[in-house]
PDB file of N, CA and C in Angstrom:
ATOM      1  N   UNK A   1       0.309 -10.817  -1.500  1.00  0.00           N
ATOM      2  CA  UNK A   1       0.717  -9.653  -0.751  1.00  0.00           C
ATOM      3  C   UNK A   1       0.045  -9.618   0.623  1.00  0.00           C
ATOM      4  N   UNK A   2      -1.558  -9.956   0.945  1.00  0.00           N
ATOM      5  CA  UNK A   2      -1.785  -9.915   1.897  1.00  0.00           C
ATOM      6  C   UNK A   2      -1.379 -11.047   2.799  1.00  0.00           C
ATOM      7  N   UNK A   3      -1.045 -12.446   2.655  1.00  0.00           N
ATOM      8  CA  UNK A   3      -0.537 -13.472   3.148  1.00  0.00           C
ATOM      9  C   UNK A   3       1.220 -12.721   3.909  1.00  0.00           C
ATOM     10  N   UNK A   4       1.843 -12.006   2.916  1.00  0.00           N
ATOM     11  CA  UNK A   4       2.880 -11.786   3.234  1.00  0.00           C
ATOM     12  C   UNK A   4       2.783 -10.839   4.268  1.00  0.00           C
ATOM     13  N   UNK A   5       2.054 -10.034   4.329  1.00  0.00           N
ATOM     14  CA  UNK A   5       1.710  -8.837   5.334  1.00  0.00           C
ATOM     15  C   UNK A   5       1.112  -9.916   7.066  1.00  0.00           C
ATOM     16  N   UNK A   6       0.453 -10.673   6.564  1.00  0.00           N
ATOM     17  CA  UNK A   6       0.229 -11.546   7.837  1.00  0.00           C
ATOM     18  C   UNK A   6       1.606 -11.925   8.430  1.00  0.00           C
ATOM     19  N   UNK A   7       2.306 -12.872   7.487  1.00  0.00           N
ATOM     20  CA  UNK A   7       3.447 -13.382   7.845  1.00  0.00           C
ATOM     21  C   UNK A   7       4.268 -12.667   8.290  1.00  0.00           C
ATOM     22  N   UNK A   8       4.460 -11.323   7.806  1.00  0.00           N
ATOM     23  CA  UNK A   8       5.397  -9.860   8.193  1.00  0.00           C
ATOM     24  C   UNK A   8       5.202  -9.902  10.148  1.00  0.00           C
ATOM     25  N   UNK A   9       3.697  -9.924  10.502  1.00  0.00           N
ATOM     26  CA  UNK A   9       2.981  -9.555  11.716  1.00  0.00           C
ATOM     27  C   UNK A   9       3.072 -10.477  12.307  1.00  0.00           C
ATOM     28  N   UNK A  10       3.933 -11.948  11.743  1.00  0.00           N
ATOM     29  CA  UNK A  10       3.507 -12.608  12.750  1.00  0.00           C
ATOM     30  C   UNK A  10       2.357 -13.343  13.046  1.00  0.00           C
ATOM     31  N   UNK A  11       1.284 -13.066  11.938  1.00  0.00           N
ATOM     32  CA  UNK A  11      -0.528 -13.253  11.586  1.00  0.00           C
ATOM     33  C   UNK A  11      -1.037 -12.208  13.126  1.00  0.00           C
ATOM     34  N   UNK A  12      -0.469 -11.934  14.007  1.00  0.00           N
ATOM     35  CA  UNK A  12      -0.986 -10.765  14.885  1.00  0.00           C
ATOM     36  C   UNK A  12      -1.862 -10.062  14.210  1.00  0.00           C
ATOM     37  N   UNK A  13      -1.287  -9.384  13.053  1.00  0.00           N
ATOM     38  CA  UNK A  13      -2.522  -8.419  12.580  1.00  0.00           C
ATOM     39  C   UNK A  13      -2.334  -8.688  10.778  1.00  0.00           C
ATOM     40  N   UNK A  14      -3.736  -9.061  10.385  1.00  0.00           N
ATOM     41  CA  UNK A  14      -3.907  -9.450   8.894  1.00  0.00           C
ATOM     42  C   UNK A  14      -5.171  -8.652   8.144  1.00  0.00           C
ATOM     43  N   UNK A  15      -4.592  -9.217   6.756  1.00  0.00           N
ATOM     44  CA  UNK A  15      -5.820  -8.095   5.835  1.00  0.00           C
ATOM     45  C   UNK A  15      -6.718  -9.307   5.624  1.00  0.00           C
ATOM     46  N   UNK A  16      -7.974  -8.754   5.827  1.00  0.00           N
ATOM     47  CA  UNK A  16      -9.077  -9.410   5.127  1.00  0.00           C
ATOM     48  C   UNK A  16      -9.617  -8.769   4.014  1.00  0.00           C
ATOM     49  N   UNK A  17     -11.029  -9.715   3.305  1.00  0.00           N
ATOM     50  CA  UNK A  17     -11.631  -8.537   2.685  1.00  0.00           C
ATOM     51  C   UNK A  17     -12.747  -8.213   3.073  1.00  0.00           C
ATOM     52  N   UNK A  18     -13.748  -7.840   3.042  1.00  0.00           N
ATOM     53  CA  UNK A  18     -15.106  -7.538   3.567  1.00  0.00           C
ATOM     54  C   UNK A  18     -16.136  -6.867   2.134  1.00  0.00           C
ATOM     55  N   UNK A  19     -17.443  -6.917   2.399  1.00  0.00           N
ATOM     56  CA  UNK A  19     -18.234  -5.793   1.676  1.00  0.00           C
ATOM     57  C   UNK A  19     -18.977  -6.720   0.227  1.00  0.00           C
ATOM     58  N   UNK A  20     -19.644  -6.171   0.085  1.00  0.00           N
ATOM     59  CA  UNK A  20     -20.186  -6.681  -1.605  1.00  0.00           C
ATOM     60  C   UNK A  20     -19.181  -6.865  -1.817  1.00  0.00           C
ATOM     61  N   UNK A  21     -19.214  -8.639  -2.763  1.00  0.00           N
ATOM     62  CA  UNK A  21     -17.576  -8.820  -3.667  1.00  0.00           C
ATOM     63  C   UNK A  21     -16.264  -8.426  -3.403  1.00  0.00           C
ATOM     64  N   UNK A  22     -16.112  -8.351  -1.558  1.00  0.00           N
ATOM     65  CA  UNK A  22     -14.967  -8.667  -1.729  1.00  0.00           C
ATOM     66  C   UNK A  22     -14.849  -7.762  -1.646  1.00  0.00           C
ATOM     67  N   UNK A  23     -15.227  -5.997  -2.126  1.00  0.00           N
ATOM     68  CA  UNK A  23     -14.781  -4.876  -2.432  1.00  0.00           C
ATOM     69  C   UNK A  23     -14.126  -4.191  -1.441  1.00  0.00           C
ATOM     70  N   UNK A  24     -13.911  -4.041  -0.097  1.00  0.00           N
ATOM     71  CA  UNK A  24     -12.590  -3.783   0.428  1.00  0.00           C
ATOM     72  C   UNK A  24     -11.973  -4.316   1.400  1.00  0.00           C
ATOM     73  N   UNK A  25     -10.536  -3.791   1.554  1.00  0.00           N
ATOM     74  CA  UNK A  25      -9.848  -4.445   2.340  1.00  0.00           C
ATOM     75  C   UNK A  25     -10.012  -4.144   4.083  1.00  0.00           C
ATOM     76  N   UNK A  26      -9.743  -5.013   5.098  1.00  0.00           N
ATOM     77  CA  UNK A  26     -10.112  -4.425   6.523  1.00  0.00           C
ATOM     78  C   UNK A  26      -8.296  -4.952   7.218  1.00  0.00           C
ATOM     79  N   UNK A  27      -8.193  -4.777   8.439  1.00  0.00           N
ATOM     80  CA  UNK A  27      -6.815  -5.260   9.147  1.00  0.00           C
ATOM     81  C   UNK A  27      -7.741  -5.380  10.242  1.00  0.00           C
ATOM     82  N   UNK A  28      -7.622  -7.161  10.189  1.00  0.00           N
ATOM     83  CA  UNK A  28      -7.909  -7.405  11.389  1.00  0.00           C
ATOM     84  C   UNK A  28      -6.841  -8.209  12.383  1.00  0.00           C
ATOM     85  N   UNK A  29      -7.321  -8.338  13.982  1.00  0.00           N
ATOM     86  CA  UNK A  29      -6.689  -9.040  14.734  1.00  0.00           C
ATOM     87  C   UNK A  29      -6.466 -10.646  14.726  1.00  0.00           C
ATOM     88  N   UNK A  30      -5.346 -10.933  14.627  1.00  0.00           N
ATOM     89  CA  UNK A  30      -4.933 -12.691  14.480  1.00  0.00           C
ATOM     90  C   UNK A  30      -4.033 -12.798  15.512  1.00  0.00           C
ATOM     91  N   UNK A  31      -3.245 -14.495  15.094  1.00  0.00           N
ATOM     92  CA  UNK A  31      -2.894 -14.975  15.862  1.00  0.00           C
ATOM     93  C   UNK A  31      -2.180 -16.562  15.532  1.00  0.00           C
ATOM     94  N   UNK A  32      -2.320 -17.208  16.339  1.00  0.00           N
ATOM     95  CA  UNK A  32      -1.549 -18.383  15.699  1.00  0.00           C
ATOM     96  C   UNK A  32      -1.894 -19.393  16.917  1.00  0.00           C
ATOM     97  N   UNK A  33      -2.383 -20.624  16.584  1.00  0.00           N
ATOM     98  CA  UNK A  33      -2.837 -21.074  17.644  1.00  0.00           C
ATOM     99  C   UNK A  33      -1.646 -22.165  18.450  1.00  0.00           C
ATOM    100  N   UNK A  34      -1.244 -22.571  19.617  1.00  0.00           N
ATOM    101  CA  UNK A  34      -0.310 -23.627  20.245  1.00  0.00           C
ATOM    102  C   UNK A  34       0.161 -24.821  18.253  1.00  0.00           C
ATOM    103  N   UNK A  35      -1.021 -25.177  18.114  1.00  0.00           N
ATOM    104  CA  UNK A  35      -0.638 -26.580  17.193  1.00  0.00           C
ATOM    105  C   UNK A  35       0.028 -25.918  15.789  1.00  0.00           C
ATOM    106  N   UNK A  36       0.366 -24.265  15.546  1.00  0.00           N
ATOM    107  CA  UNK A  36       0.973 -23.419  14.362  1.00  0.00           C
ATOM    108  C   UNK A  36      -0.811 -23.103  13.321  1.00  0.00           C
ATOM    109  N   UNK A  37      -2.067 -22.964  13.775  1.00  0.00           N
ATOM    110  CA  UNK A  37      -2.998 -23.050  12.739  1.00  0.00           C
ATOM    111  C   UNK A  37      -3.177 -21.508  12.684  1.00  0.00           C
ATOM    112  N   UNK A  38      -3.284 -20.856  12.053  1.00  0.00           N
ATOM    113  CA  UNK A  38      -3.541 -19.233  11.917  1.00  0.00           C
ATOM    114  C   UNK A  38      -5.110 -18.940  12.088  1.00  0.00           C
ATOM    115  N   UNK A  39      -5.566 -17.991  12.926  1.00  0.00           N
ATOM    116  CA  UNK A  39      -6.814 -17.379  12.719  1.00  0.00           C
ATOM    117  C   UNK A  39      -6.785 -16.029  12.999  1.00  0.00           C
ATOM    118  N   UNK A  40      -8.069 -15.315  12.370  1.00  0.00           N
ATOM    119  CA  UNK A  40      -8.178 -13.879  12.458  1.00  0.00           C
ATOM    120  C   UNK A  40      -9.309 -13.455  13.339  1.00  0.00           C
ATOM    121  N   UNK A  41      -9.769 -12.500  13.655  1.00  0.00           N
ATOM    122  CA  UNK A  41     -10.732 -12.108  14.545  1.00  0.00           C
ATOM    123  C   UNK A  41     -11.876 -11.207  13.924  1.00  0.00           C
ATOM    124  N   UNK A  42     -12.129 -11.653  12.891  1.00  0.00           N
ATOM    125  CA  UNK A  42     -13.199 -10.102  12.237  1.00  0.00           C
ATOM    126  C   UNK A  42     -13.781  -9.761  13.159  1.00  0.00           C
ATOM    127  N   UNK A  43     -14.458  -8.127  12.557  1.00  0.00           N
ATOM    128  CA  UNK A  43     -15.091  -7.712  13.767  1.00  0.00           C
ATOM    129  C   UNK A  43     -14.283  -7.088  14.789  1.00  0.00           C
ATOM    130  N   UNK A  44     -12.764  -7.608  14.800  1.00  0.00           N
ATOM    131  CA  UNK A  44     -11.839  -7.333  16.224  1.00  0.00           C
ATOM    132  C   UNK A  44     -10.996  -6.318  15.580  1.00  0.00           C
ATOM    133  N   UNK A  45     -11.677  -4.897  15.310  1.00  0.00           N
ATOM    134  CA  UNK A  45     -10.675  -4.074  14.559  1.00  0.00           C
ATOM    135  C   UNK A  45      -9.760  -3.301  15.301  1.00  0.00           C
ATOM    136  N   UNK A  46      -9.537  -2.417  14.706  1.00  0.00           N
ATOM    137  CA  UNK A  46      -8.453  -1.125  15.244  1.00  0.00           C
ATOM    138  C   UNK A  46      -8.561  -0.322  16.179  1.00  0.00           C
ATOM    139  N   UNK A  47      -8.581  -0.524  17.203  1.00  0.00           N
ATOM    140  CA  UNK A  47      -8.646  -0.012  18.765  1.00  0.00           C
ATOM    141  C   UNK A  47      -9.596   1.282  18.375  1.00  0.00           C
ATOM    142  N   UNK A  48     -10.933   1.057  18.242  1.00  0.00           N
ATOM    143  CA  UNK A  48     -11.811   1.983  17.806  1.00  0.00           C
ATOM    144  C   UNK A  48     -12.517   2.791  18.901  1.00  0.00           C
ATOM    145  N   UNK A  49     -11.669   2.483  20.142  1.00  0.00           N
ATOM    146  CA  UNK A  49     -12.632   2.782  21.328  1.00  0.00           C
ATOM    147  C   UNK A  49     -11.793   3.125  22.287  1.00  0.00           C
ATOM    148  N   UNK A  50     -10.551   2.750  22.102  1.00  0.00           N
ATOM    149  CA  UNK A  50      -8.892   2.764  22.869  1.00  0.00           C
ATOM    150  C   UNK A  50      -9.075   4.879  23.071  1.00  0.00           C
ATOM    151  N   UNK A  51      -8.447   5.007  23.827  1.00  0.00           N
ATOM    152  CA  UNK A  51      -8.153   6.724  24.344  1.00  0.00           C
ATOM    153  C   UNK A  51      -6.833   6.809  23.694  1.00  0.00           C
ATOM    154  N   UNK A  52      -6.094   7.146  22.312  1.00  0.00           N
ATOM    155  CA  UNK A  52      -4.544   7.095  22.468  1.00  0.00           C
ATOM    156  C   UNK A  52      -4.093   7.812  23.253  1.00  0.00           C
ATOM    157  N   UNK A  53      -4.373   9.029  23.926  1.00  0.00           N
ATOM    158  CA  UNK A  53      -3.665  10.126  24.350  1.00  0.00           C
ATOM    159  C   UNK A  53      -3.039   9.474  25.986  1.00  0.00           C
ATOM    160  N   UNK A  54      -3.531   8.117  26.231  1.00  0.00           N
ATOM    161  CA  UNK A  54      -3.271   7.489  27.318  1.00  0.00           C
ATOM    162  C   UNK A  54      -2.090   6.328  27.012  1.00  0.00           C
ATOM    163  N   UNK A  55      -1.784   5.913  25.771  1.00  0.00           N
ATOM    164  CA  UNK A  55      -0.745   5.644  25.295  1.00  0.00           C
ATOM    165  C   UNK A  55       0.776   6.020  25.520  1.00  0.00           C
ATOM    166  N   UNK A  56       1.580   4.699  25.503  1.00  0.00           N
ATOM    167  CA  UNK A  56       2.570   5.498  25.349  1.00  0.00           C
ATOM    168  C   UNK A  56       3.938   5.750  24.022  1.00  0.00           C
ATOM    169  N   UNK A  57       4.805   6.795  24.367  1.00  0.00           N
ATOM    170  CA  UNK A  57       5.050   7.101  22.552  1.00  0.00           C
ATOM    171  C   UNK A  57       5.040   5.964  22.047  1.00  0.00           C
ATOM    172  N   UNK A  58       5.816   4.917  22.467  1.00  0.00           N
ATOM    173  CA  UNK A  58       6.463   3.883  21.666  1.00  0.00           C
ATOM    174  C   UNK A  58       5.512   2.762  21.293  1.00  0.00           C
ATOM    175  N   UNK A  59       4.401   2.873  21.733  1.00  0.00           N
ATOM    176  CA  UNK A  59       3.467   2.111  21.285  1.00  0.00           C
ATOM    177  C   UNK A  59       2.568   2.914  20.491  1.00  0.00           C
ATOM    178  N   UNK A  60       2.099   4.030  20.053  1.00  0.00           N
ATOM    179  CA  UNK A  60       1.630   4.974  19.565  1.00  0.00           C
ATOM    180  C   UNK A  60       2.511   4.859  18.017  1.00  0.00           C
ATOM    181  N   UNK A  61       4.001   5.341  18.150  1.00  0.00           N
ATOM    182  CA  UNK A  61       5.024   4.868  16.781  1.00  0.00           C
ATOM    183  C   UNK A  61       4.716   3.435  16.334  1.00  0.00           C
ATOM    184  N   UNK A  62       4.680   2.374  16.807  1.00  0.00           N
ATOM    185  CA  UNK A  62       4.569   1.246  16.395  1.00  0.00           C
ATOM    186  C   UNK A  62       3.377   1.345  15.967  1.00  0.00           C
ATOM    187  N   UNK A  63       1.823   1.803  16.332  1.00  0.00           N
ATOM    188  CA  UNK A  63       0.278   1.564  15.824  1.00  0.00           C
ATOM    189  C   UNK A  63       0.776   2.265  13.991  1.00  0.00           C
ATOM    190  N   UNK A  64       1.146   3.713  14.399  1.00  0.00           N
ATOM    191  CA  UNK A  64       1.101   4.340  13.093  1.00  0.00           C
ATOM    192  C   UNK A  64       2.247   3.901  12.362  1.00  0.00           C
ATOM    193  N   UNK A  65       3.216   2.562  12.304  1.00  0.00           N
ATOM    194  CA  UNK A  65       4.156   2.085  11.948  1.00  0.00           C
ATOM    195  C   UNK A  65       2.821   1.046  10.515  1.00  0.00           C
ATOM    196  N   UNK A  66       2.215   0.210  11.693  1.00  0.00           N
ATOM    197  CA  UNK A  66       1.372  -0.815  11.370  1.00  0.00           C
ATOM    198  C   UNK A  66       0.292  -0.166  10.480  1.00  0.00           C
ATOM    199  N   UNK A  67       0.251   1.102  10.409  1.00  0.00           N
ATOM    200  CA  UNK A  67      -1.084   1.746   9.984  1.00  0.00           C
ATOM    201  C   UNK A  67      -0.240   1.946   8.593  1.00  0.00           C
ATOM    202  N   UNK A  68       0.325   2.706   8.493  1.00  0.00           N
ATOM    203  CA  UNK A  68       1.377   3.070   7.292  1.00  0.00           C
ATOM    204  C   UNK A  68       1.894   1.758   6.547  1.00  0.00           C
ATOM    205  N   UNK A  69       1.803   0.942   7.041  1.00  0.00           N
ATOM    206  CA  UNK A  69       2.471  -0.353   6.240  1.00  0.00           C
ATOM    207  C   UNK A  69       1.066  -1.539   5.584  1.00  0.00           C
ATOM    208  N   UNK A  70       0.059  -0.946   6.674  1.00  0.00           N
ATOM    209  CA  UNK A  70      -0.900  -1.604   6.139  1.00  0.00           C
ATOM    210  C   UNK A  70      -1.298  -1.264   4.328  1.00  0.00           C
ATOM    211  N   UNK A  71      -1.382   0.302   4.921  1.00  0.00           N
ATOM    212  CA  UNK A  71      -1.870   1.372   3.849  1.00  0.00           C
ATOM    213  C   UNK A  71      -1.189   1.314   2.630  1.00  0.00           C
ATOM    214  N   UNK A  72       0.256   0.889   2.683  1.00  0.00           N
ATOM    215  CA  UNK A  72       1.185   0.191   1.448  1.00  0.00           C
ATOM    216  C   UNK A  72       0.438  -0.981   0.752  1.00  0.00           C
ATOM    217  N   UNK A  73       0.724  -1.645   1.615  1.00  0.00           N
ATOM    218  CA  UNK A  73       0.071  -3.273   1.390  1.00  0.00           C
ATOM    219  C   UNK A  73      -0.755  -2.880  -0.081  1.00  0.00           C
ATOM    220  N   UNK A  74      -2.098  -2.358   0.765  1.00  0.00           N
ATOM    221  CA  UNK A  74      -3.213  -2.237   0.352  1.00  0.00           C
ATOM    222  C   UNK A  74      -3.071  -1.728  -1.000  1.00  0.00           C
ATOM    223  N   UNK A  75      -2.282  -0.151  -1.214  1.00  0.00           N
ATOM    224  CA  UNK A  75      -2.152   0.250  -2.374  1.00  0.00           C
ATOM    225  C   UNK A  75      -1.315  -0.409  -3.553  1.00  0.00           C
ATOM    226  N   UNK A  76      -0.201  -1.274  -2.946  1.00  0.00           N
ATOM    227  CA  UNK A  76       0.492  -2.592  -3.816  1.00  0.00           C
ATOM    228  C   UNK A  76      -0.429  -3.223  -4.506  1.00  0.00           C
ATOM    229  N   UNK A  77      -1.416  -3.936  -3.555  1.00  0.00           N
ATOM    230  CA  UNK A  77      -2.408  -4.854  -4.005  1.00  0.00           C
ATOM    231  C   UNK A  77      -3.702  -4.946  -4.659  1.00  0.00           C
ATOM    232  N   UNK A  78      -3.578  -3.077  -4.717  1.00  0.00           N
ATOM    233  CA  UNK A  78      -4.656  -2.558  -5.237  1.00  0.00           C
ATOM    234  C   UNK A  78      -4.030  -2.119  -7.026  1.00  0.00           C
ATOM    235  N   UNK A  79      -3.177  -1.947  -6.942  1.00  0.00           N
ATOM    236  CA  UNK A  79      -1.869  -1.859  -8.263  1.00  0.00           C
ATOM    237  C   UNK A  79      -1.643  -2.911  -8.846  1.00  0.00           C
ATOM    238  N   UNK A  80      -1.230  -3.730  -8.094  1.00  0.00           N
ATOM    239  CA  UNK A  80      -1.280  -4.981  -9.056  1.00  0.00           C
ATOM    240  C   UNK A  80      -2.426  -5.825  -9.540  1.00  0.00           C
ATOM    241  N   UNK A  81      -3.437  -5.656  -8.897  1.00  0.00           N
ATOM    242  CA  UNK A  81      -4.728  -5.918  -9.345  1.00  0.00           C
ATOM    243  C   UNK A  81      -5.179  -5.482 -10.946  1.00  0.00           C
ATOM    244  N   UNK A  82      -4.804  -4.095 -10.309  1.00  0.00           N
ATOM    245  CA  UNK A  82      -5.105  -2.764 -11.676  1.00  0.00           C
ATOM    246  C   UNK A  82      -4.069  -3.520 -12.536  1.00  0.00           C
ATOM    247  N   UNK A  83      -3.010  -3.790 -12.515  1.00  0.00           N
ATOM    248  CA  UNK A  83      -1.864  -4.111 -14.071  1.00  0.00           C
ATOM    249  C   UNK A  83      -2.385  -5.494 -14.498  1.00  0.00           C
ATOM    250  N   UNK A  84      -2.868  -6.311 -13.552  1.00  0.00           N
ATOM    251  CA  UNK A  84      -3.373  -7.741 -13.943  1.00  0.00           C
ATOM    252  C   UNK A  84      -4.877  -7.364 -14.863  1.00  0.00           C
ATOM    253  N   UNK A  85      -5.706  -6.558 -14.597  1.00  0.00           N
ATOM    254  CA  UNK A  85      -7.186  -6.414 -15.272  1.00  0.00           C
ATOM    255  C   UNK A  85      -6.638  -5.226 -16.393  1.00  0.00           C
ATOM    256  N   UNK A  86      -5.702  -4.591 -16.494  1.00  0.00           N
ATOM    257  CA  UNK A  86      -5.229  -3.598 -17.682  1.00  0.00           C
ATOM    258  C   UNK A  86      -4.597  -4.856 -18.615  1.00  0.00           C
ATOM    259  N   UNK A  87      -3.867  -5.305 -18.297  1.00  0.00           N
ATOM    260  CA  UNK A  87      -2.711  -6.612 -19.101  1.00  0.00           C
ATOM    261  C   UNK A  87      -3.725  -7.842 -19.792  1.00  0.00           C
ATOM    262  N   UNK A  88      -4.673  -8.148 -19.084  1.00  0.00           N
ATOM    263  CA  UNK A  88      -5.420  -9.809 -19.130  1.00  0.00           C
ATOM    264  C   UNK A  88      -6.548  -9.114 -19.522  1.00  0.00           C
ATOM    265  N   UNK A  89      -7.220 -10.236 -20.578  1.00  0.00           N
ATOM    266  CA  UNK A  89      -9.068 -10.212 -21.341  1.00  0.00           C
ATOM    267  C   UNK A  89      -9.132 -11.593 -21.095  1.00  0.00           C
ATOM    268  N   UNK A  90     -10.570 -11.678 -20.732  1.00  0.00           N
ATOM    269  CA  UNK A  90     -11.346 -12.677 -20.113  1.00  0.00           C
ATOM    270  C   UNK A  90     -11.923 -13.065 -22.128  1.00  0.00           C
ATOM    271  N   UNK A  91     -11.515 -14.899 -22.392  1.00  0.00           N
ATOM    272  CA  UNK A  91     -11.536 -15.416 -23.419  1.00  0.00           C
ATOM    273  C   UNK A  91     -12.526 -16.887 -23.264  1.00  0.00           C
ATOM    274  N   UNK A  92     -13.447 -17.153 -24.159  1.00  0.00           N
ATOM    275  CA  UNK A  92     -13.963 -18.571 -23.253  1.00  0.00           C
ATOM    276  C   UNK A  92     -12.833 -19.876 -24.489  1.00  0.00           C
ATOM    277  N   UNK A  93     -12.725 -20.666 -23.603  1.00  0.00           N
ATOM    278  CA  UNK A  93     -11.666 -21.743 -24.240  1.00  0.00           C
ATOM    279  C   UNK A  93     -12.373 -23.159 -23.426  1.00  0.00           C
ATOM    280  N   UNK A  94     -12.313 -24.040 -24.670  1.00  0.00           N
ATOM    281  CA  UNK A  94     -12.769 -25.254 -24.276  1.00  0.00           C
ATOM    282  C   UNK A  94     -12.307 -26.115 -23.444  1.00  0.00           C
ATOM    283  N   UNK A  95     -11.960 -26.430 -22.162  1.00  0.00           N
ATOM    284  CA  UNK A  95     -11.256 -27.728 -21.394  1.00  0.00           C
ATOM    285  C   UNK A  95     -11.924 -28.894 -21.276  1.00  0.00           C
ATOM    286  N   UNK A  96     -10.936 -29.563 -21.376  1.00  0.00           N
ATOM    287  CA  UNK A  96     -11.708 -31.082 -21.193  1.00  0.00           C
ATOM    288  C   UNK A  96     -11.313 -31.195 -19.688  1.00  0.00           C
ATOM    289  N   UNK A  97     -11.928 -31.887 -18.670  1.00  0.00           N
ATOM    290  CA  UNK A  97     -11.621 -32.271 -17.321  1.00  0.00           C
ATOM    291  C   UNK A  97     -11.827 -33.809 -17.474  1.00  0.00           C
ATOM    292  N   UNK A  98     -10.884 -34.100 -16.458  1.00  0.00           N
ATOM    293  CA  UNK A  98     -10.623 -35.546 -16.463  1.00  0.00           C
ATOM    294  C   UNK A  98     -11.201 -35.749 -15.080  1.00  0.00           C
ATOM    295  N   UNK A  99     -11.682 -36.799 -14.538  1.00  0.00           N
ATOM    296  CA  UNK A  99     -12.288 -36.791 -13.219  1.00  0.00           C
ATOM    297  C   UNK A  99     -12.928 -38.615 -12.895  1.00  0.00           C
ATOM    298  N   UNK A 100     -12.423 -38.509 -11.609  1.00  0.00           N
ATOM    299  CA  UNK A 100     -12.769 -40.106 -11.451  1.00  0.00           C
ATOM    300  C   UNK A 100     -14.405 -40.132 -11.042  1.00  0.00           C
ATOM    301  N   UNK A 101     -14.466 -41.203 -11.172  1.00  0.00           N
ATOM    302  CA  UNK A 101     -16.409 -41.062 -10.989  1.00  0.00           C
ATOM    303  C   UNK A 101     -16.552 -42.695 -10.620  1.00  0.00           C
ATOM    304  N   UNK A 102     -17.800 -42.677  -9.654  1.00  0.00           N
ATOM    305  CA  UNK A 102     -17.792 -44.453  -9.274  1.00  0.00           C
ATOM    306  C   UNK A 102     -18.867 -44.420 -10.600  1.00  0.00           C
ATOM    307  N   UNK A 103     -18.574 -46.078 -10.776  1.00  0.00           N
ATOM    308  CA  UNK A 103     -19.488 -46.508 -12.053  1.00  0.00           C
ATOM    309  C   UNK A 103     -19.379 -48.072 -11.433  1.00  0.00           C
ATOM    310  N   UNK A 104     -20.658 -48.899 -11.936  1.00  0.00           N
ATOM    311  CA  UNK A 104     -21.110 -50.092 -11.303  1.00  0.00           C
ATOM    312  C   UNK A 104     -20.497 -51.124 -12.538  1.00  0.00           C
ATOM    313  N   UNK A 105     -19.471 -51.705 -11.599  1.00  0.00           N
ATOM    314  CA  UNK A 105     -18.945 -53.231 -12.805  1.00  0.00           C
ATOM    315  C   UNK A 105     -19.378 -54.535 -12.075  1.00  0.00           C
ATOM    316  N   UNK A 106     -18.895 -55.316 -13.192  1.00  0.00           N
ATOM    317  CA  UNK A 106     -19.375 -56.989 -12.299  1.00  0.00           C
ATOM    318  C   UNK A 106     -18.379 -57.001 -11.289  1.00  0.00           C
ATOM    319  N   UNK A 107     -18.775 -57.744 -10.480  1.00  0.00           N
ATOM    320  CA  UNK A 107     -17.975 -58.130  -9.305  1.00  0.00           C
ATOM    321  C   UNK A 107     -16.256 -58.809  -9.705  1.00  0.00           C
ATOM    322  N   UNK A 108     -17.003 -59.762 -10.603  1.00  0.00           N
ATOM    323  CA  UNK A 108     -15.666 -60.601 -11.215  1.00  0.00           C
ATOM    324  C   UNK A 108     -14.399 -59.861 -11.828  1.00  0.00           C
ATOM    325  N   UNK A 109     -15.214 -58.491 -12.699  1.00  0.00           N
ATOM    326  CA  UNK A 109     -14.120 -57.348 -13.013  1.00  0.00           C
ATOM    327  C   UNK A 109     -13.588 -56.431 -11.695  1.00  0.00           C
ATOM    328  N   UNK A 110     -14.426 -56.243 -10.504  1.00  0.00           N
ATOM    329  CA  UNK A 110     -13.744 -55.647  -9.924  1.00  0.00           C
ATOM    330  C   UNK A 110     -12.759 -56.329  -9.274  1.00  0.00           C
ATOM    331  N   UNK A 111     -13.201 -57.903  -8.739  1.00  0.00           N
ATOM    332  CA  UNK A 111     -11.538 -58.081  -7.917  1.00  0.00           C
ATOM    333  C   UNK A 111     -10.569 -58.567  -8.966  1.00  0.00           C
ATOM    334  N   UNK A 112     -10.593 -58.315 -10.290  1.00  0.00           N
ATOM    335  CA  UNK A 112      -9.238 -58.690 -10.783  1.00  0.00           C
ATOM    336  C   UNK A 112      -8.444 -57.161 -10.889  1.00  0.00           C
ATOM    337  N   UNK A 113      -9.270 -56.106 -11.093  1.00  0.00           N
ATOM    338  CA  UNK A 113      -8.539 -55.019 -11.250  1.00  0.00           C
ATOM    339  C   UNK A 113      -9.106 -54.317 -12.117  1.00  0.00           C
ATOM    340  N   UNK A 114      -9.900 -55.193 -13.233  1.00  0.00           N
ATOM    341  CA  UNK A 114     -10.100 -54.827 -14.665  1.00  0.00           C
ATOM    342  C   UNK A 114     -10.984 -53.962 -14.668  1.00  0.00           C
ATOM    343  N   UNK A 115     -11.469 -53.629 -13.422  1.00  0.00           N
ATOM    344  CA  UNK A 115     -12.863 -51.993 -13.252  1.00  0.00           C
ATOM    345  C   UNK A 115     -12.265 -51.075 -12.720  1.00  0.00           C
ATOM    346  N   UNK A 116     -11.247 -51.231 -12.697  1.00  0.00           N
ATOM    347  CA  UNK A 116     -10.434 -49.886 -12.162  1.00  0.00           C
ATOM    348  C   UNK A 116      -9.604 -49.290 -13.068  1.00  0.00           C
ATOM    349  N   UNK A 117     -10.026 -47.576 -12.627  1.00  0.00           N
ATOM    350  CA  UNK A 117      -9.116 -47.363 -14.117  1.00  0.00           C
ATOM    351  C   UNK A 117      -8.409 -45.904 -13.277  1.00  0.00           C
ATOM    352  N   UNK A 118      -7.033 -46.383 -13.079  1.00  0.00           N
ATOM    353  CA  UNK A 118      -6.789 -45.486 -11.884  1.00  0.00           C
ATOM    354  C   UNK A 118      -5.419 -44.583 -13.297  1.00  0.00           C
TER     355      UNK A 118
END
């Protein structure tokens, strides 16, 4: 949901999270660089210092457009969170992992192939 809210903006303006664990959400300023790479600006928040009353309407409708849609987002993602931790219990279950690892063979096995175990 928050990826989609970037993508909605254009990545112009995206949700992060911030705080102990993650615990809440912020909208910060992004962007998209010439080569298509996305970045955000923490720190670069919500015109916290801007005069609106020097604004004009139509940019004023569009802030509280972005403000209101953020505020969705957020409560979506804060909902589906909630139905995923109401629905799901945390169970421990055994996995095996498979994983390549260097290990030292004779030389003679490695250039035939026979030390490789791909």
């Amino acid at each position: 949901m928050l990826d989609d809210f970037a993508v909605k903006h254009e990545h112009r303006w995206q949700i992060g999270t911030n705080g102990r664990s993650s615990g809440y959400l912020l909208l910060y300023q992004g962007g998209t660089h010439p080569g298509g790479q996305h970045f955000s600006l923490p720190g670069r928040g919500l015109d916290e210092s801007d005069a609106f009353d020097s604004w004009a309407i139509d940019n004023l409708r569009a802030r509280v457009a972005l403000v209101l849609d953020f505020d969705r987002t957020c409560e979506a993602a804060c909902q589906a969170f909630l139905d995923y931790a109401v629905s799901h219990k945390v169970v421990e279950r055994r996995v095996t992992v498979v994983r390549k690892v260097k290990v030292a063979v004779p030389k003679s096995e490695a250039a035939d192939g026979r030390g490789s175990d791909q």
